[in-house]
Protein backbone atom coordinates (compact mmCIF):
# COMPACT_ATOMS: atom_id res chain seq x y z
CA UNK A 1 -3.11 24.39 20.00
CA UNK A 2 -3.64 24.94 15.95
CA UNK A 3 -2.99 28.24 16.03
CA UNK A 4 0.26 27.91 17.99
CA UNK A 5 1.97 25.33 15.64
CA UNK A 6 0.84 27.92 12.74
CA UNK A 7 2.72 30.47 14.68
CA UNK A 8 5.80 28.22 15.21
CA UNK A 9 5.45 26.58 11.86
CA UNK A 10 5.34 30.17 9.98
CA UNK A 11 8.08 31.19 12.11
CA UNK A 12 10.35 28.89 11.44
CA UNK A 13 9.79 27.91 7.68
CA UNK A 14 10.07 31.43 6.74
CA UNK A 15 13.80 31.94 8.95
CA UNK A 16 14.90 28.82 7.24
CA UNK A 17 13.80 30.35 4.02
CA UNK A 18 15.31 33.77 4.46
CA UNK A 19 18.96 31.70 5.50
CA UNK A 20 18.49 29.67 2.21
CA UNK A 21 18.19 32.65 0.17
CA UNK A 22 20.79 34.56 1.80
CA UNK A 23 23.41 31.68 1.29
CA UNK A 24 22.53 31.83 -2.30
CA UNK A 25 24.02 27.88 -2.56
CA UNK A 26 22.92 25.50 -5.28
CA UNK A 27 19.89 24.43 -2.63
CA UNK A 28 18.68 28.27 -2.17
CA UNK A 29 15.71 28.09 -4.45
CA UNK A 30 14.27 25.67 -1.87
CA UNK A 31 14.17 28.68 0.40
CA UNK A 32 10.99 29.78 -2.47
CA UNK A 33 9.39 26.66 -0.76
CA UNK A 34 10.02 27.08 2.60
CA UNK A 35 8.50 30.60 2.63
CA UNK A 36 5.34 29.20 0.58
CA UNK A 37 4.83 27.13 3.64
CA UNK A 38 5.70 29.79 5.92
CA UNK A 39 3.10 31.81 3.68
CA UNK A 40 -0.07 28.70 3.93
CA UNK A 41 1.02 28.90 7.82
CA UNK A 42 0.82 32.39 8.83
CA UNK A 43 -2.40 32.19 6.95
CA UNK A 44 -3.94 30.08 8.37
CA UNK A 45 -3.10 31.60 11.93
CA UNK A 46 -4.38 34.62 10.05
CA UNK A 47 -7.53 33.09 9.92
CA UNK A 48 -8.07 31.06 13.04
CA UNK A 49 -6.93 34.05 15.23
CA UNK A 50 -9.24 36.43 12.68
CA UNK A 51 -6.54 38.78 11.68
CA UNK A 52 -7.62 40.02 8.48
CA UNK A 53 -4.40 42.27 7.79
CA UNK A 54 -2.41 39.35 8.27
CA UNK A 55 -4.27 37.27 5.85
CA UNK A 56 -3.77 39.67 3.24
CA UNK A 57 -0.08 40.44 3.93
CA UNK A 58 0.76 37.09 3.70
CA UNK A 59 -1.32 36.60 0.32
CA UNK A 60 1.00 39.47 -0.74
CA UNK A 61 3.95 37.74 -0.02
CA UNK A 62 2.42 34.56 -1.32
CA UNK A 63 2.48 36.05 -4.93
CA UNK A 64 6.06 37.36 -4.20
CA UNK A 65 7.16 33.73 -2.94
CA UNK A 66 5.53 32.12 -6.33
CA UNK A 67 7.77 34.69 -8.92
CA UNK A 68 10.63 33.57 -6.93
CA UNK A 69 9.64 29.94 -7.51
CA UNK A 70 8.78 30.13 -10.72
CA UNK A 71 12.13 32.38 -11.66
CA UNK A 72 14.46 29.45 -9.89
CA UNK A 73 12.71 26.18 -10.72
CA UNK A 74 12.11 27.03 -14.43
CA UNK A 75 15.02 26.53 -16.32
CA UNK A 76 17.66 24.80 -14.83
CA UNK A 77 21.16 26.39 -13.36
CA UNK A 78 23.54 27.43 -16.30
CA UNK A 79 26.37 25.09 -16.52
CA UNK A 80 29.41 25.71 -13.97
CA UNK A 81 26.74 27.79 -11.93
CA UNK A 82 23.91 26.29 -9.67
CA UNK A 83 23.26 29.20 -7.86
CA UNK A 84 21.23 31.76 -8.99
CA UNK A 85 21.84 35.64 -8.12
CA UNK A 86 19.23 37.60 -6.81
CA UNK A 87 19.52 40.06 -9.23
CA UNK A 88 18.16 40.01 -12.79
């Protein structure tokens, strides 16, 4: 029962994160913290279904989701522009 709400969690927390980082709206940095829980779920599924590979792919992605984060939430939007382009 755990390990399927993990699944469905993951799932969908990282779709809605992908769609908020697509949009790239004044809310699409809060895509950063939908895949972070996307990232805590598929590791734990990782872990109660003892799939090391996904464990560690996920930690990967992890450290990706925390630059993007860190690069959004830091500093606020410039003036005239709350969205942030996905280039640097």
């Amino acid at each position: 029962m755990i390990s399927e709400l993990a699944q469905w969690l993951g799932c969908l927390t990282g779709l809605v994160g992908a769609l908020l980082l697509a949009l790239n709206l004044p809310l699409s940095r809060w895509g950063f913290v939908a895949y972070f829980i996307s990232n805590l779920a598929w590791i734990a599924y990782g872990l109660l279904a003892a799939v090391p590979a996904l464990v560690l792919m996920q930690l990967g992605f992890m450290l990706t989701t925390l630059i993007g984060f860190y690069r959004w939430f830091r500093l606020p939007a410039s003036a005239g522009n709350e969205s942030r382009p996905l280039r640097s």
